[in-house]
PDB file of N, CA and C in Angstrom:
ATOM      1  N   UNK A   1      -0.896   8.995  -4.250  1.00  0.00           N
ATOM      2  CA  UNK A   1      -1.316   8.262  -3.079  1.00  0.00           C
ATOM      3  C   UNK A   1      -1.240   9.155  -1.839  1.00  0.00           C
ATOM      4  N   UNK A   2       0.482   9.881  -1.692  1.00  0.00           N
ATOM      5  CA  UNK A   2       0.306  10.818  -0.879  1.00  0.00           C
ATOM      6  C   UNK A   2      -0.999  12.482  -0.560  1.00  0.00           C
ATOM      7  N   UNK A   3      -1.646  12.267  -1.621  1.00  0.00           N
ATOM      8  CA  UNK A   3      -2.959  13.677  -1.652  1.00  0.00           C
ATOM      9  C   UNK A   3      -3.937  12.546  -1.159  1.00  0.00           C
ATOM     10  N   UNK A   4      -4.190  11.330  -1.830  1.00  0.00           N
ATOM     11  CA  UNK A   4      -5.681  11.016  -0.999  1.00  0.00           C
ATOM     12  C   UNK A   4      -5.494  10.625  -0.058  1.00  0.00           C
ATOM     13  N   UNK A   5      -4.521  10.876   1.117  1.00  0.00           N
ATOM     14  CA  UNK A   5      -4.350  10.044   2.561  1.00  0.00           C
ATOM     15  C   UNK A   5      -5.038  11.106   3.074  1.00  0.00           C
ATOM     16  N   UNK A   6      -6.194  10.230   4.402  1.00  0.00           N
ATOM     17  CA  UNK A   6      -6.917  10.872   4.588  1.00  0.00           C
ATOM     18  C   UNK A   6      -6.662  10.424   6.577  1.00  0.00           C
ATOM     19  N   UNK A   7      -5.815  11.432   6.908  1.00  0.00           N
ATOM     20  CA  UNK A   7      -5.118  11.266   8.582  1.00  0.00           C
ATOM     21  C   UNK A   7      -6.604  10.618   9.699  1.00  0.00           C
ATOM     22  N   UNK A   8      -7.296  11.420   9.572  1.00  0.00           N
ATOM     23  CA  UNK A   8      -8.478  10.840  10.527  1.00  0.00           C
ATOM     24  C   UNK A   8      -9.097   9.408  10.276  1.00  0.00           C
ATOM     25  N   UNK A   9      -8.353   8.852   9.354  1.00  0.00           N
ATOM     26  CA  UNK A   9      -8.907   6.989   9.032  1.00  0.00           C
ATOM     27  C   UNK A   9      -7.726   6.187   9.221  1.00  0.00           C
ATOM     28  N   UNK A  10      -6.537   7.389   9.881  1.00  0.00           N
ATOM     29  CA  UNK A  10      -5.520   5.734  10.182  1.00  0.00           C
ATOM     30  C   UNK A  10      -5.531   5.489  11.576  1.00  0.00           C
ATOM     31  N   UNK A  11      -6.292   5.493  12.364  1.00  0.00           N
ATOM     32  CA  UNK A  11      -6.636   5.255  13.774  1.00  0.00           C
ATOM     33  C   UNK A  11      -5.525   5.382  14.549  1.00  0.00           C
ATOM     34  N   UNK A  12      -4.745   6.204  14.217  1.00  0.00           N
ATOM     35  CA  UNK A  12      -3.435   6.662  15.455  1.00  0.00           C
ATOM     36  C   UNK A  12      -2.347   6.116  14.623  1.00  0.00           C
ATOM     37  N   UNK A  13      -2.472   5.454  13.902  1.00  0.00           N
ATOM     38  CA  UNK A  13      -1.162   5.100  12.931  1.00  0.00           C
ATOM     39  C   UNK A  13      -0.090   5.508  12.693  1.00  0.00           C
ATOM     40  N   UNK A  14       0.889   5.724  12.593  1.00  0.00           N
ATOM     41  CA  UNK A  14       2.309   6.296  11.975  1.00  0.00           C
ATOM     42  C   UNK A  14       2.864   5.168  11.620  1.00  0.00           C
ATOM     43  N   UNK A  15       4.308   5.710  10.345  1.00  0.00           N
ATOM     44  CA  UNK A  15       5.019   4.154  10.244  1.00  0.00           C
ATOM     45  C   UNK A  15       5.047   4.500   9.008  1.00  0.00           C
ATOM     46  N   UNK A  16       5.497   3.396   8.185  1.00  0.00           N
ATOM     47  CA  UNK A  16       6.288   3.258   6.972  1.00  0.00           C
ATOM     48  C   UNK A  16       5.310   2.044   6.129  1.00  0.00           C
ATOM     49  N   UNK A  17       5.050   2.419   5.069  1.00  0.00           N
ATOM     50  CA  UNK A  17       3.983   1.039   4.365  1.00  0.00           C
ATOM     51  C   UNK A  17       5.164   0.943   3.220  1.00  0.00           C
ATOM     52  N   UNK A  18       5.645  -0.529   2.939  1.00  0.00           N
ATOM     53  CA  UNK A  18       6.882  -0.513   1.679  1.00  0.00           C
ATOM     54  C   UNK A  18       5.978  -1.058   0.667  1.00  0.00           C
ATOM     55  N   UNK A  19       5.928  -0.617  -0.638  1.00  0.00           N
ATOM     56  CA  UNK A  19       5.698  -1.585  -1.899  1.00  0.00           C
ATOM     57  C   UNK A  19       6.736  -1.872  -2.410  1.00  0.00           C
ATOM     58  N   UNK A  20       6.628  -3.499  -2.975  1.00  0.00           N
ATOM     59  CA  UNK A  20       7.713  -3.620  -3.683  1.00  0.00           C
ATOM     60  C   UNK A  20       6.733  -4.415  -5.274  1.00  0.00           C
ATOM     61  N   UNK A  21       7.370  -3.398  -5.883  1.00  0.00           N
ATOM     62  CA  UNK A  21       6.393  -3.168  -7.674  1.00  0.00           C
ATOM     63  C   UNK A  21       7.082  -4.246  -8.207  1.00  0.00           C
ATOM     64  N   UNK A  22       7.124  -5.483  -9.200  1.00  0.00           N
ATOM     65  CA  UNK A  22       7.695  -5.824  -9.926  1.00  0.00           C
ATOM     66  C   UNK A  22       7.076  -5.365 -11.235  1.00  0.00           C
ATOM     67  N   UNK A  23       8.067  -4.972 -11.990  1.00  0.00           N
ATOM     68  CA  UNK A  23       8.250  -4.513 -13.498  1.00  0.00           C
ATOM     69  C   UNK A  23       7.853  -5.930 -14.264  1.00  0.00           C
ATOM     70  N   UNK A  24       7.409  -5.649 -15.403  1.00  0.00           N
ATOM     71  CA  UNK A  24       7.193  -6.515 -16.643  1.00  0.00           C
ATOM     72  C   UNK A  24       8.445  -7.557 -16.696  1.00  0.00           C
ATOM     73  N   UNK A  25       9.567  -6.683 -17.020  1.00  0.00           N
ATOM     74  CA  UNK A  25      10.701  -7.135 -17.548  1.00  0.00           C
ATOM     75  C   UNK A  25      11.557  -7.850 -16.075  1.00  0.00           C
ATOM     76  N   UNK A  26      10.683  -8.136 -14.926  1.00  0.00           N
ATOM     77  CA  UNK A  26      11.257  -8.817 -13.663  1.00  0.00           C
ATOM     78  C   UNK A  26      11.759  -7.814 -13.134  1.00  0.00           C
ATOM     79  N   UNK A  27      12.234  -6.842 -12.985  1.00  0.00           N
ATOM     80  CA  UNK A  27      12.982  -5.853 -12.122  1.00  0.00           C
ATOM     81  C   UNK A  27      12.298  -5.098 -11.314  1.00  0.00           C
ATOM     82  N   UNK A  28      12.449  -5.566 -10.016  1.00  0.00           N
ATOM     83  CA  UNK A  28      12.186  -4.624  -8.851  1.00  0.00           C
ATOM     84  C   UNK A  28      12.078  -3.791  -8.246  1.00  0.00           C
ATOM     85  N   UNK A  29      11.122  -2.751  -7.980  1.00  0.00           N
ATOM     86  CA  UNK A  29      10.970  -1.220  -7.480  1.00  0.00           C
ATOM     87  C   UNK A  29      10.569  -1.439  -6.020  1.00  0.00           C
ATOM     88  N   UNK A  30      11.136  -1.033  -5.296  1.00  0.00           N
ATOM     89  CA  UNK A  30      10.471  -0.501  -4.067  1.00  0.00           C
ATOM     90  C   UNK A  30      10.165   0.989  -3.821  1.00  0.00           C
ATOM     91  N   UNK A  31       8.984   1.227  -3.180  1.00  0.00           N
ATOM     92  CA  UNK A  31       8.505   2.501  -2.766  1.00  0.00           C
ATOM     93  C   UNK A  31       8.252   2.758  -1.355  1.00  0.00           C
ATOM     94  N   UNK A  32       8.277   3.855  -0.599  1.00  0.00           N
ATOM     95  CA  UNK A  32       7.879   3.818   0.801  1.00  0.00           C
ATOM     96  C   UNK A  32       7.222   5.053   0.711  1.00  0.00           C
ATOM     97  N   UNK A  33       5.955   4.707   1.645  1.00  0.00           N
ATOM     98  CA  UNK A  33       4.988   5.394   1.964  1.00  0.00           C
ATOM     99  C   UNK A  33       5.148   5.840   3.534  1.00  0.00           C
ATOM    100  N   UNK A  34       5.639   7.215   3.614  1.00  0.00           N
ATOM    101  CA  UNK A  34       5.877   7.615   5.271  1.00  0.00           C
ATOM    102  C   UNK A  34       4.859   8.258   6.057  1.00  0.00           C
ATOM    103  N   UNK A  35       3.736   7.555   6.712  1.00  0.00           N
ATOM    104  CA  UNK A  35       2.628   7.963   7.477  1.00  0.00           C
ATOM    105  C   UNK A  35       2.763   8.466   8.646  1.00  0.00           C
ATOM    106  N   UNK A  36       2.668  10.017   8.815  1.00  0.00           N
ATOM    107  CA  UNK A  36       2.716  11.155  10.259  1.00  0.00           C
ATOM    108  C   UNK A  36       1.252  11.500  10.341  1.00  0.00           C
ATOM    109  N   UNK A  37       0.978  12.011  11.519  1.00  0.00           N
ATOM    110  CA  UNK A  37       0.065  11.906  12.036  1.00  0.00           C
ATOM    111  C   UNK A  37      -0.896  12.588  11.300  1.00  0.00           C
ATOM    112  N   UNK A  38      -0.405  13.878  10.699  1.00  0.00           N
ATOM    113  CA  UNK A  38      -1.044  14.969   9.955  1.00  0.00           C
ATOM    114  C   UNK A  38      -0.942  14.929   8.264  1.00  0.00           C
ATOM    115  N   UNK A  39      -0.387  13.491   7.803  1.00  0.00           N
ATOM    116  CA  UNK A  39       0.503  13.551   6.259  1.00  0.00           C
ATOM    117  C   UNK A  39       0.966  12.468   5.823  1.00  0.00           C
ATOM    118  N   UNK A  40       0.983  11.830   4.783  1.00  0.00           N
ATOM    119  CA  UNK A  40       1.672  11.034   4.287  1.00  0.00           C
ATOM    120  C   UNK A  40       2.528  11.878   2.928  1.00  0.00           C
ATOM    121  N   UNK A  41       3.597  11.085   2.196  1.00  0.00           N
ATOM    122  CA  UNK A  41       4.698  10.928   1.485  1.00  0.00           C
ATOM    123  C   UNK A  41       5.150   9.907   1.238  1.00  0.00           C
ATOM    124  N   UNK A  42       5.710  10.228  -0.210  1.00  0.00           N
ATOM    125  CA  UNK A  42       5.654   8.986  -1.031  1.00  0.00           C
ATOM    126  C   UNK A  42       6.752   8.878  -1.648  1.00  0.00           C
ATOM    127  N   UNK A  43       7.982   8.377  -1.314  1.00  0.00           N
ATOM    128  CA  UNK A  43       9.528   8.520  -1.994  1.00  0.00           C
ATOM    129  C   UNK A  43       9.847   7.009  -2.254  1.00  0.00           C
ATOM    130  N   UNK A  44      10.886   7.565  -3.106  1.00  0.00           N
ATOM    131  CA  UNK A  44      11.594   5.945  -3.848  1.00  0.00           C
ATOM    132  C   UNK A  44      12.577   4.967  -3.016  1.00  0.00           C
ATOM    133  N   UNK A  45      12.728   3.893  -2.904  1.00  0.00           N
ATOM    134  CA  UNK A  45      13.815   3.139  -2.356  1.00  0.00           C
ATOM    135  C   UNK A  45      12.771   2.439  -0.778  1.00  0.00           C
ATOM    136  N   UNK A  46      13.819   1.589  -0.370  1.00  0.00           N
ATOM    137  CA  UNK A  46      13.182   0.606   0.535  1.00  0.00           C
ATOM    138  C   UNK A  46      12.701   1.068   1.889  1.00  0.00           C
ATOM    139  N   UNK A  47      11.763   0.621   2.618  1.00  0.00           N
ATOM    140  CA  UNK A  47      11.820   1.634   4.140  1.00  0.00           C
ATOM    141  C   UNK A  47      12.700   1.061   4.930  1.00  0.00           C
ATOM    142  N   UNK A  48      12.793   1.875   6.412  1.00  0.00           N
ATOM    143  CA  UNK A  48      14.020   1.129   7.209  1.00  0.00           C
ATOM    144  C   UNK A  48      13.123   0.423   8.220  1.00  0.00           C
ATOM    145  N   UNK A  49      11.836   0.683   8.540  1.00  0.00           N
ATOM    146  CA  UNK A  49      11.334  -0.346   9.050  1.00  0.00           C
ATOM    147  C   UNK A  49       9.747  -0.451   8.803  1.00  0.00           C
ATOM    148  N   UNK A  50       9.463  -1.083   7.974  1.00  0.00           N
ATOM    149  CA  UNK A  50       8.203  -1.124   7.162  1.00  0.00           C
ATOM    150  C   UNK A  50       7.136  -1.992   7.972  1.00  0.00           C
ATOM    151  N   UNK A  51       6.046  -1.213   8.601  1.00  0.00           N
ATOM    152  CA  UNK A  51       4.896  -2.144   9.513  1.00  0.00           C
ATOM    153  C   UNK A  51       4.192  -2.576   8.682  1.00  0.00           C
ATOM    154  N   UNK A  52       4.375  -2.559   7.219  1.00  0.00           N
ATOM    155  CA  UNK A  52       3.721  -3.397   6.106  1.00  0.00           C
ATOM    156  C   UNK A  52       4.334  -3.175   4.809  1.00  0.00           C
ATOM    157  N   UNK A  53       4.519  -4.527   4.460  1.00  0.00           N
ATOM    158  CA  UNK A  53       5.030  -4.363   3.033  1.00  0.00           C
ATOM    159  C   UNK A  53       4.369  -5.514   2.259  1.00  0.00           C
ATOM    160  N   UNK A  54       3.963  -4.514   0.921  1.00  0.00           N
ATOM    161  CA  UNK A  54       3.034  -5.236  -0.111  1.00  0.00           C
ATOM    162  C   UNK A  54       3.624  -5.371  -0.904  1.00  0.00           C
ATOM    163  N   UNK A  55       3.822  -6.872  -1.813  1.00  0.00           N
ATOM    164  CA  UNK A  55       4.820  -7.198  -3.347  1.00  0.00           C
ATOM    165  C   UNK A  55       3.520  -8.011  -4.034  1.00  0.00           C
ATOM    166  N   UNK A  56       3.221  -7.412  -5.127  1.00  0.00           N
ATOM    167  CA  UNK A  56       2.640  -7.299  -6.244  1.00  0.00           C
ATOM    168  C   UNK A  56       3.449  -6.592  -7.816  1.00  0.00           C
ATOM    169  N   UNK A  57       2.703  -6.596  -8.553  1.00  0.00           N
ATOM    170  CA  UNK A  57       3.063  -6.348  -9.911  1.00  0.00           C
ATOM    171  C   UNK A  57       2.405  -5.027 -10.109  1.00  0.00           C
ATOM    172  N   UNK A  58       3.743  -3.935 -11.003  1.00  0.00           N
ATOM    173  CA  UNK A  58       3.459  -2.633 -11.426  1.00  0.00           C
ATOM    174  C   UNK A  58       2.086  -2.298 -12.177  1.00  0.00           C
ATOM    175  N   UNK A  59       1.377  -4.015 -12.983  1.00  0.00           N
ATOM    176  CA  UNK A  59       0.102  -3.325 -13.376  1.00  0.00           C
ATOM    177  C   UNK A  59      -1.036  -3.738 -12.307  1.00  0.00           C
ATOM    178  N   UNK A  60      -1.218  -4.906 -11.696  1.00  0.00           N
ATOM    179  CA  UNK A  60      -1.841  -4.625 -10.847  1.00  0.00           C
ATOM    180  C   UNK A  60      -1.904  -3.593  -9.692  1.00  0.00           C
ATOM    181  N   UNK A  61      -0.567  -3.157  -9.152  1.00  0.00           N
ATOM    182  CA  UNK A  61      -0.536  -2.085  -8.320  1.00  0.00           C
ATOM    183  C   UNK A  61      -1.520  -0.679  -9.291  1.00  0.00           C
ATOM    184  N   UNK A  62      -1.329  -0.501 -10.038  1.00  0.00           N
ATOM    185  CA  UNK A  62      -2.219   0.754 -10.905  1.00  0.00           C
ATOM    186  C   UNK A  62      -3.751   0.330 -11.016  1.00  0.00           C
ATOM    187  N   UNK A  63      -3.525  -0.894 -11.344  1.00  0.00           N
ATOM    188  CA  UNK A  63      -5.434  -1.746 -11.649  1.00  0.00           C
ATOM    189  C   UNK A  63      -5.803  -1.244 -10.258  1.00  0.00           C
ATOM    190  N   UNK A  64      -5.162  -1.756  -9.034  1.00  0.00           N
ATOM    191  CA  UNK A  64      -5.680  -1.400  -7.765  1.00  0.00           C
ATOM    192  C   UNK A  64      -5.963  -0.301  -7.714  1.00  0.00           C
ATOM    193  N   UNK A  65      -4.914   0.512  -8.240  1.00  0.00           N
ATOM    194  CA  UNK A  65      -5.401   2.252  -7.942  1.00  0.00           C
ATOM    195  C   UNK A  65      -6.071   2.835  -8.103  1.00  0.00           C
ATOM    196  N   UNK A  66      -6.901   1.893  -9.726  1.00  0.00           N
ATOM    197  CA  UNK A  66      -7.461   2.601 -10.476  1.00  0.00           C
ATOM    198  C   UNK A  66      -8.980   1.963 -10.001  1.00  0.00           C
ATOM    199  N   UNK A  67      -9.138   1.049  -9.038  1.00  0.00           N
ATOM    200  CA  UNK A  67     -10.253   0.418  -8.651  1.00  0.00           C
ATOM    201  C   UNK A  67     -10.614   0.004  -9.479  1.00  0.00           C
ATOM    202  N   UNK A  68      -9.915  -1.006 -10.628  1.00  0.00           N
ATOM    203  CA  UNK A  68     -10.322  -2.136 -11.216  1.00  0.00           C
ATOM    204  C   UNK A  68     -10.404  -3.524 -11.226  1.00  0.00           C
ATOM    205  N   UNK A  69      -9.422  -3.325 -10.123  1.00  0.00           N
ATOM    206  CA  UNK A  69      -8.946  -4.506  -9.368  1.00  0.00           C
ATOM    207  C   UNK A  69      -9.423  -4.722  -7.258  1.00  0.00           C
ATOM    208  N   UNK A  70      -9.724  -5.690  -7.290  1.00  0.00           N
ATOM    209  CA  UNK A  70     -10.384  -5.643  -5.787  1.00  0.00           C
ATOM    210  C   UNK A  70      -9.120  -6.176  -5.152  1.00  0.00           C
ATOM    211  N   UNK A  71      -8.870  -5.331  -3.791  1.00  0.00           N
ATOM    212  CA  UNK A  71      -7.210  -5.664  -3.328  1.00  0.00           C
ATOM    213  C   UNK A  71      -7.725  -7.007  -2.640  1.00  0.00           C
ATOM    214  N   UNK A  72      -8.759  -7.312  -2.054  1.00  0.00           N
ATOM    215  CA  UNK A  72      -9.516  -8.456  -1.452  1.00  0.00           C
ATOM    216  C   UNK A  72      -9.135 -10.010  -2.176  1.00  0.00           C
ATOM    217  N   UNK A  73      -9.842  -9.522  -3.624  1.00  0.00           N
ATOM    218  CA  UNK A  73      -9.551 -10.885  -4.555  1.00  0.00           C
ATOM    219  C   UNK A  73      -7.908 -10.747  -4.986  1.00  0.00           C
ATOM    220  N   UNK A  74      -7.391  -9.834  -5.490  1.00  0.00           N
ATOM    221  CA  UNK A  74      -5.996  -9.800  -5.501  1.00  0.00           C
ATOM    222  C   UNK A  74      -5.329 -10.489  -4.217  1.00  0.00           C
ATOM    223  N   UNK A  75      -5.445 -10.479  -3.183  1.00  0.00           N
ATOM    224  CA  UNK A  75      -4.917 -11.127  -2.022  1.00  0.00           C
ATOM    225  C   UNK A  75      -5.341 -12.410  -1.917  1.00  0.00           C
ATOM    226  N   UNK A  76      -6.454 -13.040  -2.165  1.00  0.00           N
ATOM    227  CA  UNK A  76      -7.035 -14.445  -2.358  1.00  0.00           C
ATOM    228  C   UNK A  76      -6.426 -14.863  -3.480  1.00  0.00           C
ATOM    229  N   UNK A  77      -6.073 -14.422  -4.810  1.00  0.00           N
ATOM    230  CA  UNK A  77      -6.119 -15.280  -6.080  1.00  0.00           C
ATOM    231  C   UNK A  77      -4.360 -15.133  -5.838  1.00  0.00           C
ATOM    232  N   UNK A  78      -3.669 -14.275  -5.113  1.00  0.00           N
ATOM    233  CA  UNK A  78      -1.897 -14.626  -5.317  1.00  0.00           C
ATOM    234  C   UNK A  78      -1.570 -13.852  -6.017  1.00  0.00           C
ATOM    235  N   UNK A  79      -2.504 -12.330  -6.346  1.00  0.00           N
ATOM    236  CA  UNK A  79      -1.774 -11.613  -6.812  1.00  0.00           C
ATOM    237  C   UNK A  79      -1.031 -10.328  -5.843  1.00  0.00           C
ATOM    238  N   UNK A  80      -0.973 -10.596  -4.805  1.00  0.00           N
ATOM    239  CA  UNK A  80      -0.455  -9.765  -3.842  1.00  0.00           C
ATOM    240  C   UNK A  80      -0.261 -10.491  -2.767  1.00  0.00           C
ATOM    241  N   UNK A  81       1.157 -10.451  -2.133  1.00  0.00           N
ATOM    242  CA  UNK A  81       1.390 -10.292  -0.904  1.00  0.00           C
ATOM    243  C   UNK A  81       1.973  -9.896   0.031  1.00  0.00           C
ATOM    244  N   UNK A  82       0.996  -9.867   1.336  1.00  0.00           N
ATOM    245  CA  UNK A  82       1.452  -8.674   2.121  1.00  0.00           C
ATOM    246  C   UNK A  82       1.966  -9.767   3.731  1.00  0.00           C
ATOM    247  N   UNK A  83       3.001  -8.593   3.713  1.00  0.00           N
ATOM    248  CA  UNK A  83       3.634  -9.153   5.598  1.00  0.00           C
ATOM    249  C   UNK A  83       3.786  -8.074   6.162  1.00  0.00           C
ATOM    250  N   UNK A  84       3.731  -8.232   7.487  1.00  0.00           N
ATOM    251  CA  UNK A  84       3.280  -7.168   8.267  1.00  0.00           C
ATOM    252  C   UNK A  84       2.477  -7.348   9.282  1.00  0.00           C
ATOM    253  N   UNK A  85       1.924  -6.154   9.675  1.00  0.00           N
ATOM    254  CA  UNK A  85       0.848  -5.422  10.474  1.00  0.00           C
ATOM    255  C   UNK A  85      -0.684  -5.775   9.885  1.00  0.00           C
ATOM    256  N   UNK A  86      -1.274  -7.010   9.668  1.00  0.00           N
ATOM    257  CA  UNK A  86      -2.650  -7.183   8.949  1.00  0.00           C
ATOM    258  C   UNK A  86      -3.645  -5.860   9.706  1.00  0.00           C
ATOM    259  N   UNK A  87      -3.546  -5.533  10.559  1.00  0.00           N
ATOM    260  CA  UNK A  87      -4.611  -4.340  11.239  1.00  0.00           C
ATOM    261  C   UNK A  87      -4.494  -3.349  10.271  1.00  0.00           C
ATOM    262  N   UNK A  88      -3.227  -2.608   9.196  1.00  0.00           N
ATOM    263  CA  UNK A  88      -3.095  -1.708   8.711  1.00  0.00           C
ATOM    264  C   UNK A  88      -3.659  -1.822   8.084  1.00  0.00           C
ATOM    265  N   UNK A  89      -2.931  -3.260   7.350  1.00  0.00           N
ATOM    266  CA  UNK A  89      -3.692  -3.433   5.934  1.00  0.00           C
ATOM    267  C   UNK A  89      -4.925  -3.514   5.735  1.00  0.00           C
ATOM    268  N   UNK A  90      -5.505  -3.641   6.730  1.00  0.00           N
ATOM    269  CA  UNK A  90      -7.440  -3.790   6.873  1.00  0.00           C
ATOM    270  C   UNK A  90      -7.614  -2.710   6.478  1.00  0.00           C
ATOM    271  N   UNK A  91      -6.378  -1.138   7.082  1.00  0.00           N
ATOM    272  CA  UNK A  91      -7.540  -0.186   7.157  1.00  0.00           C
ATOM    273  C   UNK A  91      -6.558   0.447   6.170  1.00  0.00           C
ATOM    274  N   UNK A  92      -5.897  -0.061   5.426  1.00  0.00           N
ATOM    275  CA  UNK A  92      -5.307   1.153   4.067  1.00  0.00           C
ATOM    276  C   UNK A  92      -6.749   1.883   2.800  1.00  0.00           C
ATOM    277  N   UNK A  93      -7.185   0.778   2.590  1.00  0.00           N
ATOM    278  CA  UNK A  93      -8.531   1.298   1.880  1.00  0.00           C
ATOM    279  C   UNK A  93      -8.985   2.765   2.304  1.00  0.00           C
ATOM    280  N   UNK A  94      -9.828   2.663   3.209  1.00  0.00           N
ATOM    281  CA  UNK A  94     -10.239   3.983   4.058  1.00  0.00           C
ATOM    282  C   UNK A  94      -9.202   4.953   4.288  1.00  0.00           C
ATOM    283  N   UNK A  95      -7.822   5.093   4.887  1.00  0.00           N
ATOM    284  CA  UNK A  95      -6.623   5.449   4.860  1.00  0.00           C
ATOM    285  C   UNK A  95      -6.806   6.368   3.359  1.00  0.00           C
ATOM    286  N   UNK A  96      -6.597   5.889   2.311  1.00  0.00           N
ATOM    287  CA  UNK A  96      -6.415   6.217   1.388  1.00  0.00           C
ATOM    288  C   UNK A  96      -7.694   6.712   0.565  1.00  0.00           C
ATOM    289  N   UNK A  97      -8.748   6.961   1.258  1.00  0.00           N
ATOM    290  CA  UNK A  97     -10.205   7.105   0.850  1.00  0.00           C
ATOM    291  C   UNK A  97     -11.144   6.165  -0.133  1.00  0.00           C
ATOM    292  N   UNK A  98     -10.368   5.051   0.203  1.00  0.00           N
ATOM    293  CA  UNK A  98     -11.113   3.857  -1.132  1.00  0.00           C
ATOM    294  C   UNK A  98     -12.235   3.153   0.141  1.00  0.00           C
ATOM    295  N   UNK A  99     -13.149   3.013  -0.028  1.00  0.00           N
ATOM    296  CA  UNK A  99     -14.160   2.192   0.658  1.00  0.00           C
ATOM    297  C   UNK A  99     -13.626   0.354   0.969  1.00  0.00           C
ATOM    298  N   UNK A 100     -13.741   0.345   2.067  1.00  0.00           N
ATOM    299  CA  UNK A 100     -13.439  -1.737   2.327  1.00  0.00           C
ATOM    300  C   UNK A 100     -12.619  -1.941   1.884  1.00  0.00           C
ATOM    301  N   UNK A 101     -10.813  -1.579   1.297  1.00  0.00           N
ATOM    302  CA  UNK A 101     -10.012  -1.706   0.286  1.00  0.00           C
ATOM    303  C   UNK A 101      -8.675  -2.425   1.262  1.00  0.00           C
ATOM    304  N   UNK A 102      -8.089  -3.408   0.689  1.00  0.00           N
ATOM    305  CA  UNK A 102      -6.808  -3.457   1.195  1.00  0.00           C
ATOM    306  C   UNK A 102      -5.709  -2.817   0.986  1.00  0.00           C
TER     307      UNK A 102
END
């Protein structure tokens, strides 16, 4: 995730995006995504202050990745949800070089 961030599509952005993955077996992962002006990074454990955090499931989080899954209908049907900063989340798609993507 951290190689396709693409700095000139987060419109001045910085900040912390948290996922929190649930596992098959119910157990909880969080990830934080640390967005600088020139870079993102991608380390394990919770952020300390997350301007968006997305909780979904470890295979949909990959379906998403893998653009098999539309983060759009995933957010309508309850398979994701996000609190936060909705402006980010508009523009994580592009952010991340996926076209219209949440």
């Amino acid at each position: 995730m951290a190689q396709a961030y693409e700095p000139d599509k987060a419109g001045g952005f910085t900040g912390e995006l948290q996922y929190e993955l649930r596992r098959a077996d119910g157990e909880l992962v969080r990830w934080t995504v640390v967005i600088a002006p020139d870079k993102a990074r991608v380390r394990p454990g919770p952020a300390a202050a997350p301007a968006l955090t997305m909780k979904l499931g470890v295979a949909d989080f990959v379906r998403m990745a893998g653009r098999d899954l539309d983060p759009g209908k995933a957010l309508l049907t309850g398979r994701i949800d996000i609190e936060g900063d909705l402006a980010v989340a508009a523009r994580l798609g592009e952010m991340f070089g996926q076209p219209g993507a949440l």
